[in-house]
PDB file of N, CA and C in Angstrom:
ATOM      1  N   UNK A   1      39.107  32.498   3.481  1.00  0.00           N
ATOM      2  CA  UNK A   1      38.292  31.872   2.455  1.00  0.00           C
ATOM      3  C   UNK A   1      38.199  30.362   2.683  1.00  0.00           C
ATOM      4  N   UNK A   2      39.088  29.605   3.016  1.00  0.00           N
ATOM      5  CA  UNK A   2      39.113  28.459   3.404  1.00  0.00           C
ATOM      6  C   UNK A   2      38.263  27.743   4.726  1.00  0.00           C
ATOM      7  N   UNK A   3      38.273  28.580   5.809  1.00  0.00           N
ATOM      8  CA  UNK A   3      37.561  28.543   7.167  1.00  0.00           C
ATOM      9  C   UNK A   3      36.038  28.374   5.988  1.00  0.00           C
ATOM     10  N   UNK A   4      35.495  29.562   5.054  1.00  0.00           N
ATOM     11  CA  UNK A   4      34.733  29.740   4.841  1.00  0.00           C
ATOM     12  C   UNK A   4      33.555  28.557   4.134  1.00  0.00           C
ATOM     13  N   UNK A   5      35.049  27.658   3.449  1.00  0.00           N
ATOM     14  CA  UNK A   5      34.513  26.649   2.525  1.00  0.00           C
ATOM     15  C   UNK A   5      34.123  25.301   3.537  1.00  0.00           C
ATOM     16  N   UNK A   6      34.867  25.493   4.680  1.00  0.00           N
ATOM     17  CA  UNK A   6      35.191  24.264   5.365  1.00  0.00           C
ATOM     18  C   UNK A   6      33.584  24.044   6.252  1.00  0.00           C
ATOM     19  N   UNK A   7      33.390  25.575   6.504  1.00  0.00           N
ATOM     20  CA  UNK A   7      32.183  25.921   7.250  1.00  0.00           C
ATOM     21  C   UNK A   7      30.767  25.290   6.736  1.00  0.00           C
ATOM     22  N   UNK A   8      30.740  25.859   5.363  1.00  0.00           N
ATOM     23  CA  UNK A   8      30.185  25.495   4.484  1.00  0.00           C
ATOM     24  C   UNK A   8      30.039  24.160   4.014  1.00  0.00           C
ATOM     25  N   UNK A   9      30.999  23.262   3.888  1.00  0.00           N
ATOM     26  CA  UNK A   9      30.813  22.040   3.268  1.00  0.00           C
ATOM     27  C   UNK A   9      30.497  21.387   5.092  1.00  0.00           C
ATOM     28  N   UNK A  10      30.717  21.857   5.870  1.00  0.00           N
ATOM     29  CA  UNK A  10      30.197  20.994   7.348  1.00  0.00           C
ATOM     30  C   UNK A  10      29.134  20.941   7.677  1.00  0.00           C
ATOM     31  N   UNK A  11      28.253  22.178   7.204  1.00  0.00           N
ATOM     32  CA  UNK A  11      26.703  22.214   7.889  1.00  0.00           C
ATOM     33  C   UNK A  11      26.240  21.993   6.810  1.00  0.00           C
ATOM     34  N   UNK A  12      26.695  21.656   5.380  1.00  0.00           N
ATOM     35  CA  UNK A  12      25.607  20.999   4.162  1.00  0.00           C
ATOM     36  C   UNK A  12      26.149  19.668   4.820  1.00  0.00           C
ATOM     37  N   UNK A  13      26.930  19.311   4.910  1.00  0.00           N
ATOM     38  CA  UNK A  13      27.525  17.411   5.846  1.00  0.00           C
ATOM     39  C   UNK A  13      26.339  16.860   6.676  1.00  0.00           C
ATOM     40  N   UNK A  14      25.807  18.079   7.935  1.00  0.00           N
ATOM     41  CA  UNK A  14      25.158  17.572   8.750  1.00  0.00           C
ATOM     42  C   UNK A  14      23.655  17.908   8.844  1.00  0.00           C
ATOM     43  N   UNK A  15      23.887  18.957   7.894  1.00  0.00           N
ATOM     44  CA  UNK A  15      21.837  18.901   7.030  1.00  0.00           C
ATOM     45  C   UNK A  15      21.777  17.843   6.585  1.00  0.00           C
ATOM     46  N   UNK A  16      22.460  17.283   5.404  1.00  0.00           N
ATOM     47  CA  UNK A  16      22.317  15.930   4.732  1.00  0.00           C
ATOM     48  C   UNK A  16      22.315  14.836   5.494  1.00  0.00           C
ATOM     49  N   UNK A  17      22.955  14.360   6.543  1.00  0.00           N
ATOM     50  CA  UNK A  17      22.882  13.682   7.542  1.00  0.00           C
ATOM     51  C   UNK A  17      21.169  13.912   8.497  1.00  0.00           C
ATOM     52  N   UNK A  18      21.157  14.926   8.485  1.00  0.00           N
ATOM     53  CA  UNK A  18      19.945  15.084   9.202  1.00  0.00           C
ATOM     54  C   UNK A  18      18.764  14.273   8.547  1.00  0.00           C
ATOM     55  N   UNK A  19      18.626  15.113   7.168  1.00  0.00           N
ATOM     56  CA  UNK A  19      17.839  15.024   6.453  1.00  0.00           C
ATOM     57  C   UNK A  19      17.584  13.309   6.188  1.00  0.00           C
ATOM     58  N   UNK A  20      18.334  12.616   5.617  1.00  0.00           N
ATOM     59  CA  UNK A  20      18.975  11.161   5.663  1.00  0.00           C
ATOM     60  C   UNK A  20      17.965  10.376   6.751  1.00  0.00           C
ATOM     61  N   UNK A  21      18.685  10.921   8.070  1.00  0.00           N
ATOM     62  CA  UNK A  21      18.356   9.713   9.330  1.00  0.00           C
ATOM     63  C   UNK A  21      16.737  10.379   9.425  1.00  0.00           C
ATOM     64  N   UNK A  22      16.159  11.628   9.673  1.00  0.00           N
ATOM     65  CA  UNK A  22      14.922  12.231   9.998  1.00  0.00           C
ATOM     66  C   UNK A  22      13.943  12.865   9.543  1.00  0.00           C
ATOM     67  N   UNK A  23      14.031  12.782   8.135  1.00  0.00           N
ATOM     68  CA  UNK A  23      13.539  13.122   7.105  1.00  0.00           C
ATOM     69  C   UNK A  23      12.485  12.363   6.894  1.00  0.00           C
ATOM     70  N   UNK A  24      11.039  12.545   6.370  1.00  0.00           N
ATOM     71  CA  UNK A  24      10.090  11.901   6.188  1.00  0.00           C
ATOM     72  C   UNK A  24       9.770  10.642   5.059  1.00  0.00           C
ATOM     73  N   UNK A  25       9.792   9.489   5.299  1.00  0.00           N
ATOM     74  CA  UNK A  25      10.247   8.370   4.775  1.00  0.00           C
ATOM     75  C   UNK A  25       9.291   8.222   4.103  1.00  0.00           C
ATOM     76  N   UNK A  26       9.220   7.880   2.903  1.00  0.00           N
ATOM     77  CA  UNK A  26       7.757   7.303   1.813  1.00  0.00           C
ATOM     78  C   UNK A  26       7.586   6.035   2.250  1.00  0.00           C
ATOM     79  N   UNK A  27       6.033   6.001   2.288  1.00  0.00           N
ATOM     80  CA  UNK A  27       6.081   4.810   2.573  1.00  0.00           C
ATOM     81  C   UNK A  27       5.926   3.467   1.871  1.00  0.00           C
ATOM     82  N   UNK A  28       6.029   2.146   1.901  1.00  0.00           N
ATOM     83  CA  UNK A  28       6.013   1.392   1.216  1.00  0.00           C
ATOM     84  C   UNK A  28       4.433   0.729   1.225  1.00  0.00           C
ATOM     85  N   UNK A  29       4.189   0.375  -0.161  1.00  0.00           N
ATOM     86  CA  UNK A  29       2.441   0.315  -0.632  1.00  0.00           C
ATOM     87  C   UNK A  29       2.538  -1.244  -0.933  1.00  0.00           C
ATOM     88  N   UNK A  30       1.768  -2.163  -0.577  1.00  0.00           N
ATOM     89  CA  UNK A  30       1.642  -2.992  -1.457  1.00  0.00           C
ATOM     90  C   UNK A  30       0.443  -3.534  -1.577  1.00  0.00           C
ATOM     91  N   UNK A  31       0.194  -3.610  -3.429  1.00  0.00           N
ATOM     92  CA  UNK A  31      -0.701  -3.744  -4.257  1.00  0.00           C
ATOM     93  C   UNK A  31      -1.343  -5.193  -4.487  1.00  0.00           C
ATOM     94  N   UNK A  32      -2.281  -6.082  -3.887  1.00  0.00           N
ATOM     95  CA  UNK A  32      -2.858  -7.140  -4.049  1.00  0.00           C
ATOM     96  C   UNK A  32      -4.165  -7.562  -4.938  1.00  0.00           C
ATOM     97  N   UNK A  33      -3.689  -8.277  -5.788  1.00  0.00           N
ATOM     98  CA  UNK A  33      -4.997  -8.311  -7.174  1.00  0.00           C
ATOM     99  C   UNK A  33      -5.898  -9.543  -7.071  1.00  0.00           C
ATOM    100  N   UNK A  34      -6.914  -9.578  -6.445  1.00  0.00           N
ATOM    101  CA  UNK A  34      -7.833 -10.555  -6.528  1.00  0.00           C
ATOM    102  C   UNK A  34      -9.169 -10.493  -7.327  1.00  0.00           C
ATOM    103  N   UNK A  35      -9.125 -12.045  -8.185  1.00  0.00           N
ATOM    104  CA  UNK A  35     -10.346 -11.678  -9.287  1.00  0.00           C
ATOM    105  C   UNK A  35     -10.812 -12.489  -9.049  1.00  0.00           C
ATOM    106  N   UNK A  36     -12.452 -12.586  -8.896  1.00  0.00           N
ATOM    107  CA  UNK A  36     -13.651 -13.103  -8.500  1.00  0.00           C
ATOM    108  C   UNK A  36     -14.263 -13.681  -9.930  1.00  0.00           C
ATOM    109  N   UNK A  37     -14.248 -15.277  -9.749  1.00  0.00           N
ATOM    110  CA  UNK A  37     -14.698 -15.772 -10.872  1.00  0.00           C
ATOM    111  C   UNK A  37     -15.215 -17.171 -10.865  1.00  0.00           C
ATOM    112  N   UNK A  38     -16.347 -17.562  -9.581  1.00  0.00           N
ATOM    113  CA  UNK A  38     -16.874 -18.617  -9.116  1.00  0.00           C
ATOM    114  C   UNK A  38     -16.056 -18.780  -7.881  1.00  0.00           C
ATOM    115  N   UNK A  39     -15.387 -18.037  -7.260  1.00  0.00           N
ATOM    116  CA  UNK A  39     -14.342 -18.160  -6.407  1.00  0.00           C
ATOM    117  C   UNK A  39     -13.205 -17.157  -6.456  1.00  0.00           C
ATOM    118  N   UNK A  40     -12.306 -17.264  -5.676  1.00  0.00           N
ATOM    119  CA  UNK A  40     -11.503 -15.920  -5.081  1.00  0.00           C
ATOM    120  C   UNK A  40      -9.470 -16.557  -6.151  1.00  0.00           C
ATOM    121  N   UNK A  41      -9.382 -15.763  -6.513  1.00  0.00           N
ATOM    122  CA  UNK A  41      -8.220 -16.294  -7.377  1.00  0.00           C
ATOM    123  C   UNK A  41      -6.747 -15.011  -7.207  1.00  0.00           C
ATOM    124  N   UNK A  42      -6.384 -15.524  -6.772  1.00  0.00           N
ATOM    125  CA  UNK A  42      -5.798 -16.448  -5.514  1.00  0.00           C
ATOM    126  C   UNK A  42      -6.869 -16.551  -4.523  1.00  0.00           C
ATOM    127  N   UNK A  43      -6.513 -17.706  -3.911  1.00  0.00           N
ATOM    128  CA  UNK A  43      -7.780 -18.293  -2.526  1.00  0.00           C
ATOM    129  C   UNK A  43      -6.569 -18.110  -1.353  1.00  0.00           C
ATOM    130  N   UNK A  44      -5.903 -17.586  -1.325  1.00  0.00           N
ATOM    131  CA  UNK A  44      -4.917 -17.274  -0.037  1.00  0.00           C
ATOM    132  C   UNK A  44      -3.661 -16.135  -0.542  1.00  0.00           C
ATOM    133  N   UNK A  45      -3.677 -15.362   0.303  1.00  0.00           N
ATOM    134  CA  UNK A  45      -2.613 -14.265   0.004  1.00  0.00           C
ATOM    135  C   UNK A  45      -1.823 -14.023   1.357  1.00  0.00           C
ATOM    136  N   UNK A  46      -0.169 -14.041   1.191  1.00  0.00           N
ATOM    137  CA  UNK A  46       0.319 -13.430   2.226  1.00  0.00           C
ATOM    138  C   UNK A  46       0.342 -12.193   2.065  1.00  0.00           C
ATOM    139  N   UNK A  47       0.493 -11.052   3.294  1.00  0.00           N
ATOM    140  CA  UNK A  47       1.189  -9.762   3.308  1.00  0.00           C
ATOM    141  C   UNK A  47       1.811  -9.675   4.765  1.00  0.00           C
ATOM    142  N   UNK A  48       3.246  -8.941   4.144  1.00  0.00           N
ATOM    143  CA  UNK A  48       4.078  -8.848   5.373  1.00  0.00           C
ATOM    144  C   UNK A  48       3.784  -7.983   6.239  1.00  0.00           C
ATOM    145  N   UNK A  49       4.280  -7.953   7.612  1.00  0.00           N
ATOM    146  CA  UNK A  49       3.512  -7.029   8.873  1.00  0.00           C
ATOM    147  C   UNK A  49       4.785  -5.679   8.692  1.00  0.00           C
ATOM    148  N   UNK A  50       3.895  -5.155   8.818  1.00  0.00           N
ATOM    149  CA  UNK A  50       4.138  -3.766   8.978  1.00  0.00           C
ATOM    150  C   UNK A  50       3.430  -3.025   7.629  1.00  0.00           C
ATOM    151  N   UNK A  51       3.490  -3.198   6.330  1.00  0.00           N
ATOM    152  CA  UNK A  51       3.674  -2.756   5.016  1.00  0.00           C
ATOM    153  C   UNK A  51       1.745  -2.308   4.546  1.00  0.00           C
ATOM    154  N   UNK A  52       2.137  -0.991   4.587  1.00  0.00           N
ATOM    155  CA  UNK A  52       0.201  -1.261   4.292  1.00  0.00           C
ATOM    156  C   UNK A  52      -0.021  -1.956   2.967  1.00  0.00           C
ATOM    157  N   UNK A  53      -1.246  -2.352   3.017  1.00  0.00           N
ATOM    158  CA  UNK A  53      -1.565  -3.459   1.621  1.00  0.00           C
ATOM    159  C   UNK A  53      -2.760  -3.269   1.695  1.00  0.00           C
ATOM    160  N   UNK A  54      -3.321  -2.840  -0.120  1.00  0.00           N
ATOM    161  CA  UNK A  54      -4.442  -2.472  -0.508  1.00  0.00           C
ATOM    162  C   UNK A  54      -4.659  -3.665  -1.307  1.00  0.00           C
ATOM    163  N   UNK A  55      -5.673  -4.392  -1.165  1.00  0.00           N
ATOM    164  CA  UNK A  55      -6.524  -5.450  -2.408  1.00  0.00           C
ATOM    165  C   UNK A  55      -7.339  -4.935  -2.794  1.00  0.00           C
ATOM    166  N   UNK A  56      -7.216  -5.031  -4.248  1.00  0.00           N
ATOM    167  CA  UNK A  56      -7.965  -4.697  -5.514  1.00  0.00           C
ATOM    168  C   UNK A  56      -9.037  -6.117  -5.867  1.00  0.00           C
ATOM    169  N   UNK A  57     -10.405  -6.001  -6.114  1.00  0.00           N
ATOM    170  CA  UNK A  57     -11.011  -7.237  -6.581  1.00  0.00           C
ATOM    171  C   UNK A  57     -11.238  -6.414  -7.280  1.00  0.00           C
ATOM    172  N   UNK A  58     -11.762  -7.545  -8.451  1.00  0.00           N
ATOM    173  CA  UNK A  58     -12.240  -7.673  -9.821  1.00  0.00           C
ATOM    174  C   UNK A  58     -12.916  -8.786 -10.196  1.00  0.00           C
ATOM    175  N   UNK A  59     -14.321  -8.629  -9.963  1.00  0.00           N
ATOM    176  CA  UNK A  59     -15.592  -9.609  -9.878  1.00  0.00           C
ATOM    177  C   UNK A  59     -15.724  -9.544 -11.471  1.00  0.00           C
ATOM    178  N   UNK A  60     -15.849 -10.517 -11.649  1.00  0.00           N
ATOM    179  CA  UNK A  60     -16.441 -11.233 -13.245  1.00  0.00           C
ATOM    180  C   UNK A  60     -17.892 -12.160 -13.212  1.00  0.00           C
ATOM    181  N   UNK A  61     -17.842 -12.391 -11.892  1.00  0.00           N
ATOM    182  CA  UNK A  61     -18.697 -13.728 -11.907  1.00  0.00           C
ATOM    183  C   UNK A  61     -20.033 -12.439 -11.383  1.00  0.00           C
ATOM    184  N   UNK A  62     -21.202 -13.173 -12.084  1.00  0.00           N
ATOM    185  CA  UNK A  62     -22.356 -11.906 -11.443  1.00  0.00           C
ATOM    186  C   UNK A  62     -23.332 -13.192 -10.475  1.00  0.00           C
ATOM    187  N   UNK A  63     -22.872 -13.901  -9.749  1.00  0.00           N
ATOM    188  CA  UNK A  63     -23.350 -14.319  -8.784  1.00  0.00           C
ATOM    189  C   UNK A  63     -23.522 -13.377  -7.790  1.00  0.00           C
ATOM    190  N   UNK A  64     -24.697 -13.557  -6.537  1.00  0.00           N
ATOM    191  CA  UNK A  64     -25.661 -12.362  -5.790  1.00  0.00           C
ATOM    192  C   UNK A  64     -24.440 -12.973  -4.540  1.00  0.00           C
ATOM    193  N   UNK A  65     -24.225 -14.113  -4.684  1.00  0.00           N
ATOM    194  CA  UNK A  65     -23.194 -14.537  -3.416  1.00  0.00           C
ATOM    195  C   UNK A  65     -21.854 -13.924  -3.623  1.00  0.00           C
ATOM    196  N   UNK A  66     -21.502 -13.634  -4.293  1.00  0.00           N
ATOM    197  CA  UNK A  66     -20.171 -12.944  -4.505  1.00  0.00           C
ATOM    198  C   UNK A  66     -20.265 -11.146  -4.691  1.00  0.00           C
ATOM    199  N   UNK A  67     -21.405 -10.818  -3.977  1.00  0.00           N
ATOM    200  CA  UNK A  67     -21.285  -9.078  -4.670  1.00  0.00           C
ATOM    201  C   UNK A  67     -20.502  -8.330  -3.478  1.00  0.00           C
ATOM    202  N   UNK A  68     -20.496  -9.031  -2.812  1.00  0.00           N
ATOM    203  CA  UNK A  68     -19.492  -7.921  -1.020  1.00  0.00           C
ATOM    204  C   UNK A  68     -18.972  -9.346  -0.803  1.00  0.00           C
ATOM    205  N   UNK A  69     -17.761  -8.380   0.008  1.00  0.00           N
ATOM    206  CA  UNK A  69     -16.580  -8.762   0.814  1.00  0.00           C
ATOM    207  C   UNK A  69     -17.084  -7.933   2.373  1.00  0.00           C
ATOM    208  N   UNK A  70     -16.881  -8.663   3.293  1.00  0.00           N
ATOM    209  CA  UNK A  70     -16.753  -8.320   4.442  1.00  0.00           C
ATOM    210  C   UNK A  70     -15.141  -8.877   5.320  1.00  0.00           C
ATOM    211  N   UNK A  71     -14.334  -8.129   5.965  1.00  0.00           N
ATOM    212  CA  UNK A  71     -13.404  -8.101   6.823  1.00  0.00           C
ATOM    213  C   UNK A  71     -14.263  -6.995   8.400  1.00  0.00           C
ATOM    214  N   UNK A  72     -14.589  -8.593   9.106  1.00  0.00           N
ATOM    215  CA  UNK A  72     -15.444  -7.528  10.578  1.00  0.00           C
ATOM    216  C   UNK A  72     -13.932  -7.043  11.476  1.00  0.00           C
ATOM    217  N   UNK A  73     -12.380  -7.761  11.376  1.00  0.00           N
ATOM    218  CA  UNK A  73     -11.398  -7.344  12.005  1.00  0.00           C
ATOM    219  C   UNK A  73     -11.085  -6.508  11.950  1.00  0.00           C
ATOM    220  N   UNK A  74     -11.405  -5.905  10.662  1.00  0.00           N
ATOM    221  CA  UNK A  74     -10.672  -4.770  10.001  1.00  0.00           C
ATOM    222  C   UNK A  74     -11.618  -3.252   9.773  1.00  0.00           C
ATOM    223  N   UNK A  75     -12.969  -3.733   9.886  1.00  0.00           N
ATOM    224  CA  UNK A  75     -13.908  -2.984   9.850  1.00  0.00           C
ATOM    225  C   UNK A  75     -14.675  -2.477   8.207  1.00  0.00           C
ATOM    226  N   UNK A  76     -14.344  -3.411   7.619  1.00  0.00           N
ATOM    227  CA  UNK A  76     -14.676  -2.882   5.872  1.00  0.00           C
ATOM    228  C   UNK A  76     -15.638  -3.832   5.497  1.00  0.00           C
ATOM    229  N   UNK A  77     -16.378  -2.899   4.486  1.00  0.00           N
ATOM    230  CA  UNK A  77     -17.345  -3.912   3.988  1.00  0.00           C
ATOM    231  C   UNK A  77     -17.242  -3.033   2.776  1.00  0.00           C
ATOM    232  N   UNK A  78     -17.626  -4.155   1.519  1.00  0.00           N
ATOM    233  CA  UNK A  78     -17.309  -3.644   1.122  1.00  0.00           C
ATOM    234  C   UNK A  78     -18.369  -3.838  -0.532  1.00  0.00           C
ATOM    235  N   UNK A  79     -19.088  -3.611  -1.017  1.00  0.00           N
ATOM    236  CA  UNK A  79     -19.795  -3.509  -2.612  1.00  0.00           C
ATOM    237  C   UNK A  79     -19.172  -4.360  -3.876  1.00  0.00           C
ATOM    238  N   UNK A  80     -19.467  -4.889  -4.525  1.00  0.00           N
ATOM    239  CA  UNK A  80     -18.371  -5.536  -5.585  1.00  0.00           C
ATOM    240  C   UNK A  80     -19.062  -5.589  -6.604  1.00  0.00           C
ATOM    241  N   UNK A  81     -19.258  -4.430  -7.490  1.00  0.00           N
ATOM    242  CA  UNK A  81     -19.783  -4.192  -8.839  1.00  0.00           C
ATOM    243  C   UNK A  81     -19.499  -5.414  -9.703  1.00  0.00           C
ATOM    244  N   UNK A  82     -19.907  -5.835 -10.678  1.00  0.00           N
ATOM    245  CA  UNK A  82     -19.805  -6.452 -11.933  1.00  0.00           C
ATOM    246  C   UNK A  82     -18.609  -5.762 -12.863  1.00  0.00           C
ATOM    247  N   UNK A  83     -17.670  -6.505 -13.378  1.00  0.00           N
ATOM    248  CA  UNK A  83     -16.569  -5.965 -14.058  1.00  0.00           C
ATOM    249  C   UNK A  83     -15.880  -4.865 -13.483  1.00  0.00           C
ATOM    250  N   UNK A  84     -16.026  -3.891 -12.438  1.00  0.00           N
ATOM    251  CA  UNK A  84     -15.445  -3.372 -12.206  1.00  0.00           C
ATOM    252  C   UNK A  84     -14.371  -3.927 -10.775  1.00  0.00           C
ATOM    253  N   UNK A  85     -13.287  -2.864 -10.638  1.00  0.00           N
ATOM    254  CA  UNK A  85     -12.017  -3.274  -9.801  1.00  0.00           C
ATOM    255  C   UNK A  85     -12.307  -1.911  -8.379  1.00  0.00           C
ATOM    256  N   UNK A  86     -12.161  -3.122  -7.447  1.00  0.00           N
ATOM    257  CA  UNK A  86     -12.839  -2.376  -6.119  1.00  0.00           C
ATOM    258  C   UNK A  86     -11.212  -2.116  -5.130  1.00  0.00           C
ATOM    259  N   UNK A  87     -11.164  -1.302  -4.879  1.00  0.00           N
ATOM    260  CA  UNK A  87     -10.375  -1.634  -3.741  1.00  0.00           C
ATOM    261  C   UNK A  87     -10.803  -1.269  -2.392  1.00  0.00           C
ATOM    262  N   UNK A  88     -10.313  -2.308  -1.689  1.00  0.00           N
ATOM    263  CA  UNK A  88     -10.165  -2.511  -0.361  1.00  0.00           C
ATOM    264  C   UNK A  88      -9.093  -2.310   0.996  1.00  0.00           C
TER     265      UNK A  88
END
């Protein structure tokens, strides 16, 4: 009975270990809020490398110069409704 427990508590040891080091990692999101209101607010944003990062605008201003965002590096273009929150 003992062999039995020992057996037992070793291969739940090294599933959990497995699972731990190789197990499918969530990934980390980060959320950037820019609001459009005669200009870009914040006018500069860092994001760290590696971490995907989604920006959210939120146009207030109904200027025809402010209705898209273009990123040609990145390949997005992008629509920017009136009051509504776009992400990018």
């Amino acid at each position: 009975m003992d062999k039995l427990i020992v057996s037992f508590l070793g291969i739940t040891g090294i599933v959990g270990i497995y699972w731990f080091f190789f197990g499918k990692k969530e990934e980390a999101m980060e959320v950037t809020s820019i609001i459009i209101d005669g200009g870009y607010k914040p006018n500069a944003i860092k994001i760290k490398n590696g971490i995907a990062t989604t920006l959210t605008f939120l146009r207030k201003d109904s200027n025809p110069c402010l209705e898209e965002i273009i990123f040609p590096e990145f390949k997005i273009k992008k629509f920017l409704p009136v009051m509504a929150s776009t992400a990018a």
